[in-house]
C-alpha atoms as a PDB file:
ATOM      1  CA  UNK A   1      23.353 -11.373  -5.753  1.00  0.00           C
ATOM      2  CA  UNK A   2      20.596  -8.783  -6.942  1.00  0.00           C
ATOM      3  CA  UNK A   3      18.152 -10.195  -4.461  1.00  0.00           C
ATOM      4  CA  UNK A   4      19.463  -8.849  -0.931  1.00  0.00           C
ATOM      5  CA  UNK A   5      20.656  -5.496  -2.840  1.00  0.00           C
ATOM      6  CA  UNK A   6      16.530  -5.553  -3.677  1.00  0.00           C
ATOM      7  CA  UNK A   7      15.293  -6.501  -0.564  1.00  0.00           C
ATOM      8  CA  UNK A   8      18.031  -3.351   1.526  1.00  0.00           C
ATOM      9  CA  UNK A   9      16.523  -1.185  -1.329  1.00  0.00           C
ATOM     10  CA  UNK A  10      12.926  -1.731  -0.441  1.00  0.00           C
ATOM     11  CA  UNK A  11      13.873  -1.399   3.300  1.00  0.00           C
ATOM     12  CA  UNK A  12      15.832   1.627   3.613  1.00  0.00           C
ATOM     13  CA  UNK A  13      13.040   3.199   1.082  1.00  0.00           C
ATOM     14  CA  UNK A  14      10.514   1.610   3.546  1.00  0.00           C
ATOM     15  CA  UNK A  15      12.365   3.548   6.524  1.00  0.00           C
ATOM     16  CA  UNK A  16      12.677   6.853   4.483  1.00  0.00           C
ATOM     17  CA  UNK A  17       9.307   7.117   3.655  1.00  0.00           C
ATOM     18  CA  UNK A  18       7.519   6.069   6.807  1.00  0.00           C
ATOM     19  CA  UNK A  19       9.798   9.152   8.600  1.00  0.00           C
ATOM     20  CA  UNK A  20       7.894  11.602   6.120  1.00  0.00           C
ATOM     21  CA  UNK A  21       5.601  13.128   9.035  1.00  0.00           C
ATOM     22  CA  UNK A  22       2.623  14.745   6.873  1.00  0.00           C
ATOM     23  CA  UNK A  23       2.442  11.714   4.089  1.00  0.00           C
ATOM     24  CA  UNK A  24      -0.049   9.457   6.431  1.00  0.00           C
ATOM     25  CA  UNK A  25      -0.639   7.431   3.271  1.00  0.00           C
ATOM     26  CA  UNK A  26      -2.885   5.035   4.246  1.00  0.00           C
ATOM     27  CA  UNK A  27      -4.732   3.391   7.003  1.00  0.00           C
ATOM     28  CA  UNK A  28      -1.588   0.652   8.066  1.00  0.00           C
ATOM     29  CA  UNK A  29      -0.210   4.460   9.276  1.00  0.00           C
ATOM     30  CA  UNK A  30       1.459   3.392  12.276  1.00  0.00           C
ATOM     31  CA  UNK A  31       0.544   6.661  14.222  1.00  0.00           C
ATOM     32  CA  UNK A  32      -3.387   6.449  14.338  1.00  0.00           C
ATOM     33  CA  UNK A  33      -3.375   3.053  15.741  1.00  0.00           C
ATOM     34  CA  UNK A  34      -0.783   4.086  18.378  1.00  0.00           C
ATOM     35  CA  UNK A  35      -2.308   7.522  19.649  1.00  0.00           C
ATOM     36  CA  UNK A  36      -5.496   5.477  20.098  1.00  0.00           C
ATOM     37  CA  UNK A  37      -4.623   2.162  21.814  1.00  0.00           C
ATOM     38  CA  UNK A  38      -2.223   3.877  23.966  1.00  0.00           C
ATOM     39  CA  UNK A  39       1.405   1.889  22.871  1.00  0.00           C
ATOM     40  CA  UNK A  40       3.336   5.323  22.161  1.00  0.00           C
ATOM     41  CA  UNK A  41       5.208   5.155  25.611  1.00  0.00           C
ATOM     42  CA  UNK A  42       6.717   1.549  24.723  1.00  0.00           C
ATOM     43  CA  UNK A  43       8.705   0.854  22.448  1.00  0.00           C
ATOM     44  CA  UNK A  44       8.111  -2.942  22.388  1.00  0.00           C
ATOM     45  CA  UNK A  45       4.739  -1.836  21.914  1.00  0.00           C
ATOM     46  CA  UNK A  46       5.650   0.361  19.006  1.00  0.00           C
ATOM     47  CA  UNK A  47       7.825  -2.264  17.027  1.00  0.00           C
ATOM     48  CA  UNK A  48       4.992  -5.488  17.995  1.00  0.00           C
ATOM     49  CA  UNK A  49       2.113  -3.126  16.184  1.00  0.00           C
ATOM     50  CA  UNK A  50       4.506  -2.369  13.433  1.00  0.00           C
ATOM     51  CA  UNK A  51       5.462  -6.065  12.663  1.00  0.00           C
ATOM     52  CA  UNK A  52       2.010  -7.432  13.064  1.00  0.00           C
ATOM     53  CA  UNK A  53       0.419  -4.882  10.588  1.00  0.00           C
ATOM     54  CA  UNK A  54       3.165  -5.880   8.490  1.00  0.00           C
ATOM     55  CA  UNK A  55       2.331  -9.785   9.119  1.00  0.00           C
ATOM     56  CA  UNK A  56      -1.494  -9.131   8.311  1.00  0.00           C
ATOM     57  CA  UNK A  57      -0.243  -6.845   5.236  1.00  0.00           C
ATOM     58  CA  UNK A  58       2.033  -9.688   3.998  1.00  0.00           C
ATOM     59  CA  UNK A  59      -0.966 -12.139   4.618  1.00  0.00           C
ATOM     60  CA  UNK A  60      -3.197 -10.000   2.843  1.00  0.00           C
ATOM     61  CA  UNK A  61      -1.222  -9.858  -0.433  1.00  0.00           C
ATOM     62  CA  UNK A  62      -0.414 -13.588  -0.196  1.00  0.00           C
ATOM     63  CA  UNK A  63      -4.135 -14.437  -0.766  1.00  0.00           C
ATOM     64  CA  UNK A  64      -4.891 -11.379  -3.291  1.00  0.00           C
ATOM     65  CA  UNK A  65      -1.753 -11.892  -5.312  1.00  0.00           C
ATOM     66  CA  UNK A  66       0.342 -14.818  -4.073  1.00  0.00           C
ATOM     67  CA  UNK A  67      -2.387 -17.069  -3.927  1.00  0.00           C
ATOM     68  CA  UNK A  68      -3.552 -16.872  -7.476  1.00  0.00           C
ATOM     69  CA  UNK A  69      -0.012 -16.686  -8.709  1.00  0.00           C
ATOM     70  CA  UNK A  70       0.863 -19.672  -7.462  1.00  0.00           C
ATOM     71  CA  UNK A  71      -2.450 -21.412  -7.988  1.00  0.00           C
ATOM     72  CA  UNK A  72      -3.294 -20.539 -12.114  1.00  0.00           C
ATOM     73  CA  UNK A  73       0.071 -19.256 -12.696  1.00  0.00           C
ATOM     74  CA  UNK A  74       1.704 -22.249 -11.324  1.00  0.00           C
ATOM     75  CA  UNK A  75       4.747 -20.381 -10.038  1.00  0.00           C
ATOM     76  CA  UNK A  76       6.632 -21.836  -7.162  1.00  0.00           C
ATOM     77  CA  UNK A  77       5.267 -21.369  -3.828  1.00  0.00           C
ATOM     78  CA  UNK A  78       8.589 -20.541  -2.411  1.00  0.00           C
ATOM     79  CA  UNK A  79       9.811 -18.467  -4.731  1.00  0.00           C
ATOM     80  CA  UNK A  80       6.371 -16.232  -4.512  1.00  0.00           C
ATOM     81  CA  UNK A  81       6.256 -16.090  -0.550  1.00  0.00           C
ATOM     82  CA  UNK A  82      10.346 -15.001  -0.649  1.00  0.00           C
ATOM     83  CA  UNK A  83       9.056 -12.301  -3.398  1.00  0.00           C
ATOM     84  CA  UNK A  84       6.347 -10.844  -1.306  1.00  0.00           C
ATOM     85  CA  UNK A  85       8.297  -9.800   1.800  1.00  0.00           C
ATOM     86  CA  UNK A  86      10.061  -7.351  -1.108  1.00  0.00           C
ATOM     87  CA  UNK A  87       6.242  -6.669  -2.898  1.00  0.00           C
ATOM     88  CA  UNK A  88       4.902  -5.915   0.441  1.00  0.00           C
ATOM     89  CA  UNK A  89       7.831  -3.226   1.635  1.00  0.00           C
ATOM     90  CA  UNK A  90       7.080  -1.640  -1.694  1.00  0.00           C
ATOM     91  CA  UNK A  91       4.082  -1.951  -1.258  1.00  0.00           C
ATOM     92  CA  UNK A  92       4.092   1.096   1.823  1.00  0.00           C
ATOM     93  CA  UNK A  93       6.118   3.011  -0.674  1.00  0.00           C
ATOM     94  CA  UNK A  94       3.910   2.489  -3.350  1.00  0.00           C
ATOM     95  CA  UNK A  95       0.745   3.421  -0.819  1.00  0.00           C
ATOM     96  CA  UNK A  96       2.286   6.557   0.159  1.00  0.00           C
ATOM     97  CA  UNK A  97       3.648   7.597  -3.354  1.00  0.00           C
ATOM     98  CA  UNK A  98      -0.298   7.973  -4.096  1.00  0.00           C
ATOM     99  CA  UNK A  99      -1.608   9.553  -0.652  1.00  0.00           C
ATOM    100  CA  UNK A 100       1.438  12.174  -1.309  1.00  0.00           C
ATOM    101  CA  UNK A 101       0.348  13.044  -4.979  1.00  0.00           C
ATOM    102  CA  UNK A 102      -2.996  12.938  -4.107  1.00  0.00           C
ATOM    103  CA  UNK A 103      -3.264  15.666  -1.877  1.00  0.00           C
ATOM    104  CA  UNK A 104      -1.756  18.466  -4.226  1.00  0.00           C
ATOM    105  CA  UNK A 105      -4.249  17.337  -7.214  1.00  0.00           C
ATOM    106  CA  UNK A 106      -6.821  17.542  -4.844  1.00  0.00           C
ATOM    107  CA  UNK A 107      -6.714  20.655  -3.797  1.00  0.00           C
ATOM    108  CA  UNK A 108      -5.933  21.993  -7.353  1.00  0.00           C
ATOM    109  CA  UNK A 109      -9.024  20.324  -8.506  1.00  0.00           C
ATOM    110  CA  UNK A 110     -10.477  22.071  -5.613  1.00  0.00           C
ATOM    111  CA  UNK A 111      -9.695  25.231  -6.715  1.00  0.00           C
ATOM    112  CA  UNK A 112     -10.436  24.966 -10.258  1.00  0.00           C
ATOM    113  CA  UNK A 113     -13.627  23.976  -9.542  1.00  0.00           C
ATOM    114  CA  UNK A 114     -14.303  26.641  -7.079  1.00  0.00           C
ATOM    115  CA  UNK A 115     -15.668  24.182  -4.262  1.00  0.00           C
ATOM    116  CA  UNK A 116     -13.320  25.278  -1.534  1.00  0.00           C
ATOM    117  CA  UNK A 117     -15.822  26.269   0.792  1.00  0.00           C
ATOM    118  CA  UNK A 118     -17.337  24.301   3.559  1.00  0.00           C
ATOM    119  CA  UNK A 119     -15.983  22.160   6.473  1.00  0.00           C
ATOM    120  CA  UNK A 120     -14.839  18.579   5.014  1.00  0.00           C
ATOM    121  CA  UNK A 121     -15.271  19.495   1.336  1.00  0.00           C
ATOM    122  CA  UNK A 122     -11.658  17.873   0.449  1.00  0.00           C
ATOM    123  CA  UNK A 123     -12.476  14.828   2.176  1.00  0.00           C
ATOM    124  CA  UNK A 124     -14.572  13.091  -0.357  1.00  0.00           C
ATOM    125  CA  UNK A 125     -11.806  14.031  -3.492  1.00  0.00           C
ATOM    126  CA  UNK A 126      -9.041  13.234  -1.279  1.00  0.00           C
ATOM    127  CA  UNK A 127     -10.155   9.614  -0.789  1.00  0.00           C
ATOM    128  CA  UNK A 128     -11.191   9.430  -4.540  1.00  0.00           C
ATOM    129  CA  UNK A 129      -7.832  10.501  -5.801  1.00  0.00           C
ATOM    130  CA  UNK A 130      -5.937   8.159  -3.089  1.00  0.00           C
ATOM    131  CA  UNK A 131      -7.909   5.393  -4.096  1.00  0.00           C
ATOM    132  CA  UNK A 132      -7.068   6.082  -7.626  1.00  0.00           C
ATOM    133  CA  UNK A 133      -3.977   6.868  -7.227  1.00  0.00           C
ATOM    134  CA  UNK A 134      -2.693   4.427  -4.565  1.00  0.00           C
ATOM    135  CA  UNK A 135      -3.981   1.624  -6.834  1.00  0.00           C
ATOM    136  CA  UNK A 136      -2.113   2.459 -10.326  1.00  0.00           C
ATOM    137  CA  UNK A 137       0.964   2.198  -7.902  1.00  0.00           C
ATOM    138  CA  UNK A 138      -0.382  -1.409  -6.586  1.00  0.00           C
ATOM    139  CA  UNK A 139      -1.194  -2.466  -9.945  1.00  0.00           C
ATOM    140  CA  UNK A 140       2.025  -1.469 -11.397  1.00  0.00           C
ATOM    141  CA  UNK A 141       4.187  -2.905  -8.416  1.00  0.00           C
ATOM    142  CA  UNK A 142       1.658  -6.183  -8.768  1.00  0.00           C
ATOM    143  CA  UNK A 143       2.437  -6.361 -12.577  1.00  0.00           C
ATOM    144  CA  UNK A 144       6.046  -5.990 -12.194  1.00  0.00           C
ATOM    145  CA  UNK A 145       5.904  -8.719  -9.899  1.00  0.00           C
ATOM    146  CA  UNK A 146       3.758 -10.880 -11.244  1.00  0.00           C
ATOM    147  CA  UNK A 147       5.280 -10.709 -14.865  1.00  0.00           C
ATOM    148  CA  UNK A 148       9.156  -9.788 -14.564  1.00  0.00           C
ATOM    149  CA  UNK A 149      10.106 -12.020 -11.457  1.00  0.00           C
ATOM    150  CA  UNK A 150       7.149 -14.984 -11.745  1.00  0.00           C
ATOM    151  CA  UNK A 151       6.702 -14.751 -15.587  1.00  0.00           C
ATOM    152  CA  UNK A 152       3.157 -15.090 -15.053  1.00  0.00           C
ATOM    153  CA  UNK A 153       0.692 -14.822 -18.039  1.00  0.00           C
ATOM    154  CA  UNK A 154      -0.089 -11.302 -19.017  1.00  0.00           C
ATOM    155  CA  UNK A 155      -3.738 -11.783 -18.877  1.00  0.00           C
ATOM    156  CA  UNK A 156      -3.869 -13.394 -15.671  1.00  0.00           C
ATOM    157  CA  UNK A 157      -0.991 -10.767 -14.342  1.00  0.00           C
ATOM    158  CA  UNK A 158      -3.496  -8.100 -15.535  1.00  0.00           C
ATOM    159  CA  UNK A 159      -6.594  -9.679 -13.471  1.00  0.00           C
ATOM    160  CA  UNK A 160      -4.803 -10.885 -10.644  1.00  0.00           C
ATOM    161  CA  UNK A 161      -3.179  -6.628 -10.246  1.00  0.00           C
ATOM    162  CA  UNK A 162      -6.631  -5.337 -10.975  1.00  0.00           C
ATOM    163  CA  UNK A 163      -7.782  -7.314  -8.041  1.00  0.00           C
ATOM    164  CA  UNK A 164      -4.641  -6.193  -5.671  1.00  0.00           C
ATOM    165  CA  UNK A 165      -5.258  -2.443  -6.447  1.00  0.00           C
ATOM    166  CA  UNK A 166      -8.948  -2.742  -5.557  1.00  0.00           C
ATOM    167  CA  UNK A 167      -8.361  -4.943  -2.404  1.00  0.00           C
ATOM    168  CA  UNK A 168      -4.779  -4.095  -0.922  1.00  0.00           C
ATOM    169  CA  UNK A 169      -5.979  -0.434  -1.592  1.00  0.00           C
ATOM    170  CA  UNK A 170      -5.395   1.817   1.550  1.00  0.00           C
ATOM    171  CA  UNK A 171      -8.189   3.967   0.741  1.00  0.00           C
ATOM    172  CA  UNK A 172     -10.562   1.382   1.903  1.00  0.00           C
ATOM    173  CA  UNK A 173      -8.510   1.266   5.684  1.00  0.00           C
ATOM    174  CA  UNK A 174      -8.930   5.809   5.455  1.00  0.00           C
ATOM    175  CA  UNK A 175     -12.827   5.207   4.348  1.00  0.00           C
ATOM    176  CA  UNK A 176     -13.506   2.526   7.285  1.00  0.00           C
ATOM    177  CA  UNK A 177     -11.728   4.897   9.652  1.00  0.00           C
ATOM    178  CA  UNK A 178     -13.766   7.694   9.030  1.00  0.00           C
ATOM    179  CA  UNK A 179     -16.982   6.289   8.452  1.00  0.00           C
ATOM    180  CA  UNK A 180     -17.173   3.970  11.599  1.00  0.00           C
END
């Protein structure tokens, strides 16, 4: 039974690493949305945002990974859908590994470059090296799926990650919410 021992894994690291206050990995942060659209006071509100950024989450990676898994890599539809509940709880961990090592290596680039003055100047770096970072931690967490649970082809593994680490990325959601 390594499955549910997986799946508790992936949850209680899920619930331990969304309670890290300052990480605000990425832009399915549950905070933002809440301090804007006004749900803080209920807690119905609170856990219906939560589980539909999940849902769209989980829908996003089922057409950037799933999809193509189970269309070229002919892996069974069920056993891909069951696999990316786990991929997409990871997933949050994997998003906030890289926003968390991101912001120390940006502000020691920072400083060795001697461009820490100026309002905003670690914006910029900040979204570079979450984008960067965030995605090696897709890819990898994509790979591992794709190849050591589906036993997908390791060419088509590699494309169908490459694709996941550009378009799950959080990076894009932190870019869109600053820029609009």
């Amino acid at each position: 039974m390594k499955s549910p021992w997986i799946i508790f894994v992936a949850v209680v690291s899920v619930i331990i690493a969304s309670s890290v206050a300052p990480a605000q990995a990425d832009g399915v942060d549950i905070v933002p949305y809440l301090t804007r659209v006004g749900w803080a006071q209920s807690t119905l509100g609170i856990i219906a945002s939560v589980l539909g950024l999940m849902v769209i989450n989980y829908v996003l990676n089922l057409v950037v990974i799933g999809w193509p898994a189970i269309h070229f890599g002919h892996v069974d539809i069920g056993r891909v859908t069951r696999g990316l509940v786990a991929l997409t709880l990871l997933g949050q961990v994997a998003d906030r590994l890289g926003a968390l090592l991101a912001s120390p290596i940006t502000v020691l680039t920072l400083v060795v470059t001697h461009h820490t003055e100026g309002e905003g100047v670690w914006f910029l770096p900040l979204l570079a090296f979450n984008f960067v970072l965030s995605g090696v931690a897709i890819l990898m967490l994509a790979l591992y799926f794709l190849r050591r649970r589906w036993h997908v082809a390791r060419g088509l593994s590699w494309s169908i990650g490459l694709g996941a680490a550009v378009l799950t990325n959080p990076a894009w959601a932190i870019a869109s919410w600053w820029f609009v």
